[in-house]
N, C-alpha and C. Protein backbone atom coordinates (compact mmCIF):
# COMPACT_ATOMS: atom_id res chain seq x y z
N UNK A 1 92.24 83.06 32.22
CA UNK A 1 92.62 82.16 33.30
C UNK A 1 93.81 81.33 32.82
N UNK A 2 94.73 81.03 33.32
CA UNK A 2 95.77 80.49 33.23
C UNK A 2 96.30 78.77 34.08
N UNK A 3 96.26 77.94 33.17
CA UNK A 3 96.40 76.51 33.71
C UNK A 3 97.39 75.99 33.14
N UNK A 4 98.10 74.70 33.57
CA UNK A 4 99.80 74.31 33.18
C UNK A 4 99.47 73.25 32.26
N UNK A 5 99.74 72.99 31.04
CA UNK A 5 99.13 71.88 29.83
C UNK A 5 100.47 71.69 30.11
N UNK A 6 100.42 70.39 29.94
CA UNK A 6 101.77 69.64 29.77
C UNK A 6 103.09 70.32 30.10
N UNK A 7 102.87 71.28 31.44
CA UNK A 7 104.33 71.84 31.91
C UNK A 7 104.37 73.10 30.81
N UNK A 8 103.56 73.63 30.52
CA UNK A 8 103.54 75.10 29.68
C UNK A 8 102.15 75.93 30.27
N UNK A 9 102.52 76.93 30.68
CA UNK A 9 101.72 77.84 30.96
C UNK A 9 101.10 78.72 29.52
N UNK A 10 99.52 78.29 29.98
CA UNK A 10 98.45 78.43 28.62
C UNK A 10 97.27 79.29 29.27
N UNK A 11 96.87 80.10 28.66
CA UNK A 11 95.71 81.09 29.16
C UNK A 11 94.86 80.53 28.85
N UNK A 12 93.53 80.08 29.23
CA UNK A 12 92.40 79.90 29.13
C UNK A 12 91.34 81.02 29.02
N UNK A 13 89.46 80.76 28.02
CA UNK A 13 89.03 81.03 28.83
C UNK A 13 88.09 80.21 30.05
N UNK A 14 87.99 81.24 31.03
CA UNK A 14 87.17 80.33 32.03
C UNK A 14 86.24 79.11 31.79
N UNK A 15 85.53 79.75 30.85
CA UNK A 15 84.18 78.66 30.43
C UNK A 15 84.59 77.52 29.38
N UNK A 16 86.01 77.38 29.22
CA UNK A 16 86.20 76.68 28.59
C UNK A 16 86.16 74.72 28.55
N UNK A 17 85.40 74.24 28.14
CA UNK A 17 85.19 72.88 28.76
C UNK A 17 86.61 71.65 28.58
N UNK A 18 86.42 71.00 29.09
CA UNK A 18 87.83 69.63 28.65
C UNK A 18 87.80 69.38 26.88
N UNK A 19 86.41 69.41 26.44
CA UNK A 19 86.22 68.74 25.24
C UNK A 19 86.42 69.84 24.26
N UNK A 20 86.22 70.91 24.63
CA UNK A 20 86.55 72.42 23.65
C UNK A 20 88.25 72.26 23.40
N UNK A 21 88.95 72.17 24.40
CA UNK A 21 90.23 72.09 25.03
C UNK A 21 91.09 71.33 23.92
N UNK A 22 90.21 70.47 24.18
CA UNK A 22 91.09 68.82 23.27
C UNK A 22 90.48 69.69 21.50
N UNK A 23 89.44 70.14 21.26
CA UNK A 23 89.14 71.08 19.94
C UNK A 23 90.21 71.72 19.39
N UNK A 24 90.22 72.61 20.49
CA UNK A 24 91.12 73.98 20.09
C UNK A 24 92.61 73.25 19.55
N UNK A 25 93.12 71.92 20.10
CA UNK A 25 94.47 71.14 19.85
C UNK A 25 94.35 70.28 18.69
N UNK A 26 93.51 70.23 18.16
CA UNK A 26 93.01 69.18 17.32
C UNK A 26 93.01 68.16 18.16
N UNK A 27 92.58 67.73 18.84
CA UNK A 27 92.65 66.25 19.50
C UNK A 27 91.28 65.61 19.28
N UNK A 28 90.35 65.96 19.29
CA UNK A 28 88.99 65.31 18.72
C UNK A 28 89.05 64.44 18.44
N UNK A 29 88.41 63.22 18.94
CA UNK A 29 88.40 61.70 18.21
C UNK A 29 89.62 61.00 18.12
N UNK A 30 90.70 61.27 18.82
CA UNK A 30 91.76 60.93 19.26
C UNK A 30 91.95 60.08 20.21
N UNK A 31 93.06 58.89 20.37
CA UNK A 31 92.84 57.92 21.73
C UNK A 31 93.44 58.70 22.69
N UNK A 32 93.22 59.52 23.67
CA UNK A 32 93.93 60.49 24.91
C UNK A 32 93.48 59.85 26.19
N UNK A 33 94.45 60.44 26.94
CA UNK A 33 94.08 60.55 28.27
C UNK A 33 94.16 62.01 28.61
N UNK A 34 93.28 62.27 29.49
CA UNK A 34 93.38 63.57 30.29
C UNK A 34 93.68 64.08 31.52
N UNK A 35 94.96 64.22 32.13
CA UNK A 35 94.61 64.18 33.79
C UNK A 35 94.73 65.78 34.24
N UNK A 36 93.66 66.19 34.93
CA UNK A 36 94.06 66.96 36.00
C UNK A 36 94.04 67.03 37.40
N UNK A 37 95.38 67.61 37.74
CA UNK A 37 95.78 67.84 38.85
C UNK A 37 95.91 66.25 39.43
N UNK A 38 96.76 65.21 38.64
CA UNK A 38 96.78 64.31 39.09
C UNK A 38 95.73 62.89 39.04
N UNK A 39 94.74 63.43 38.59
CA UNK A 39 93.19 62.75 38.43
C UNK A 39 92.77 62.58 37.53
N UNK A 40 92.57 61.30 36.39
CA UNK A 40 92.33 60.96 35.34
C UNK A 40 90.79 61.96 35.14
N UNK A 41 90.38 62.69 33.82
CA UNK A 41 88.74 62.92 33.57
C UNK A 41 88.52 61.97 32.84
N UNK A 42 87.09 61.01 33.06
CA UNK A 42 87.03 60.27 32.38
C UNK A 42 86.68 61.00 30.61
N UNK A 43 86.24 60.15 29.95
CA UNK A 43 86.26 61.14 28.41
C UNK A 43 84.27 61.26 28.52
N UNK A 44 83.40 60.49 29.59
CA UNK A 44 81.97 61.14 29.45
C UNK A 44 82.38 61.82 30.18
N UNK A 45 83.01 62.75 31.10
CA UNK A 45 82.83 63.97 31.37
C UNK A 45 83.48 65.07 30.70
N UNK A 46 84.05 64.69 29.43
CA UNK A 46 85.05 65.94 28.50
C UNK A 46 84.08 67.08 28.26
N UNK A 47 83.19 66.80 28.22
CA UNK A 47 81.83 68.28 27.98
C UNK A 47 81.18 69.03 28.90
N UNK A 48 81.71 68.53 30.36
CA UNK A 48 81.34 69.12 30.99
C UNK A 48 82.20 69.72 32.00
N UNK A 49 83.51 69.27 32.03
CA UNK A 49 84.48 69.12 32.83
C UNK A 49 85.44 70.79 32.34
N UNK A 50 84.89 71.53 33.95
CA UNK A 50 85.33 73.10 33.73
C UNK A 50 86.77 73.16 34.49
N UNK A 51 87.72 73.84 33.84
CA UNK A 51 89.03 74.14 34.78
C UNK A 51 89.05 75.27 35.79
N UNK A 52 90.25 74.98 36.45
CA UNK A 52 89.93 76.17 37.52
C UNK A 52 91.53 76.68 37.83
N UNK A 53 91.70 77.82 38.04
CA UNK A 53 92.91 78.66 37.64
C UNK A 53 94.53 77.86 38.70
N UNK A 54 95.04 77.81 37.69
CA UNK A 54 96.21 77.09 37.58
C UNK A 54 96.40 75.29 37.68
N UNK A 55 95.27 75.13 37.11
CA UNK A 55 95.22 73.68 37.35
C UNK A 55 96.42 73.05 36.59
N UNK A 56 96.60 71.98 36.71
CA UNK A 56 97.57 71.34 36.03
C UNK A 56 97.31 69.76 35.17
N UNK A 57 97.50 70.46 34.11
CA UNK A 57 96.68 69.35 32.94
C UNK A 57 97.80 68.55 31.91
N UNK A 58 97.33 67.44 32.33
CA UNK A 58 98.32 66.56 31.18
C UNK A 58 97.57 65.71 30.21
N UNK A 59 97.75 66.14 28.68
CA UNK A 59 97.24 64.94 27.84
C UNK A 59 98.17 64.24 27.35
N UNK A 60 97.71 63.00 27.15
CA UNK A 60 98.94 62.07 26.43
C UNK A 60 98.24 61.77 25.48
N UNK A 61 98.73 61.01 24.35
CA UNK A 61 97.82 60.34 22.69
C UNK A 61 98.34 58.89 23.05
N UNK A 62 97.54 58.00 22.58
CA UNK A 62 98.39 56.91 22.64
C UNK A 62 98.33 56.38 21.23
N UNK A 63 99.68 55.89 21.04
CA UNK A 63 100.31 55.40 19.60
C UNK A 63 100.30 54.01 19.96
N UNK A 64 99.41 53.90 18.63
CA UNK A 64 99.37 52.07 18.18
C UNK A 64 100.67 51.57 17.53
N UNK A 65 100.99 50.76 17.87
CA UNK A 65 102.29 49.86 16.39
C UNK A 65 101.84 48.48 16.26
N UNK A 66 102.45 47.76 15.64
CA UNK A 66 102.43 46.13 15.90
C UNK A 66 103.75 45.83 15.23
């Protein structure tokens, strides 16, 4: 299955969850946001939260400074 990560076309598979997602990137335990298709996921639904073909997914990290 095929969905748009940050404006790049990425194959999925289907059963793949939000929280596998952020795995497979190393992002784990990371401060992110996740939106698809416009719509923040909150991070209690990263384990359950299934994509659906051509969705359009943006993560951001957010960087601390002082």
């Amino acid at each position: 299955m095929n969905i748009q990560l940050n404006g790049k076309l990425k194959n999925i598979d289907p059963h793949l969850t939000a929280a596998q997602l952020l795995a497979s990137l190393d992002l784990t335990g990371q401060r992110i946001a996740m939106e698809v298709n416009q719509e923040i996921v909150p991070r209690s639904q990263h384990d359950t939260h299934l994509f659906n073909e051509n969705d359009k997914v943006e993560i951001v990290r957010a960087i601390g400074g002082g």
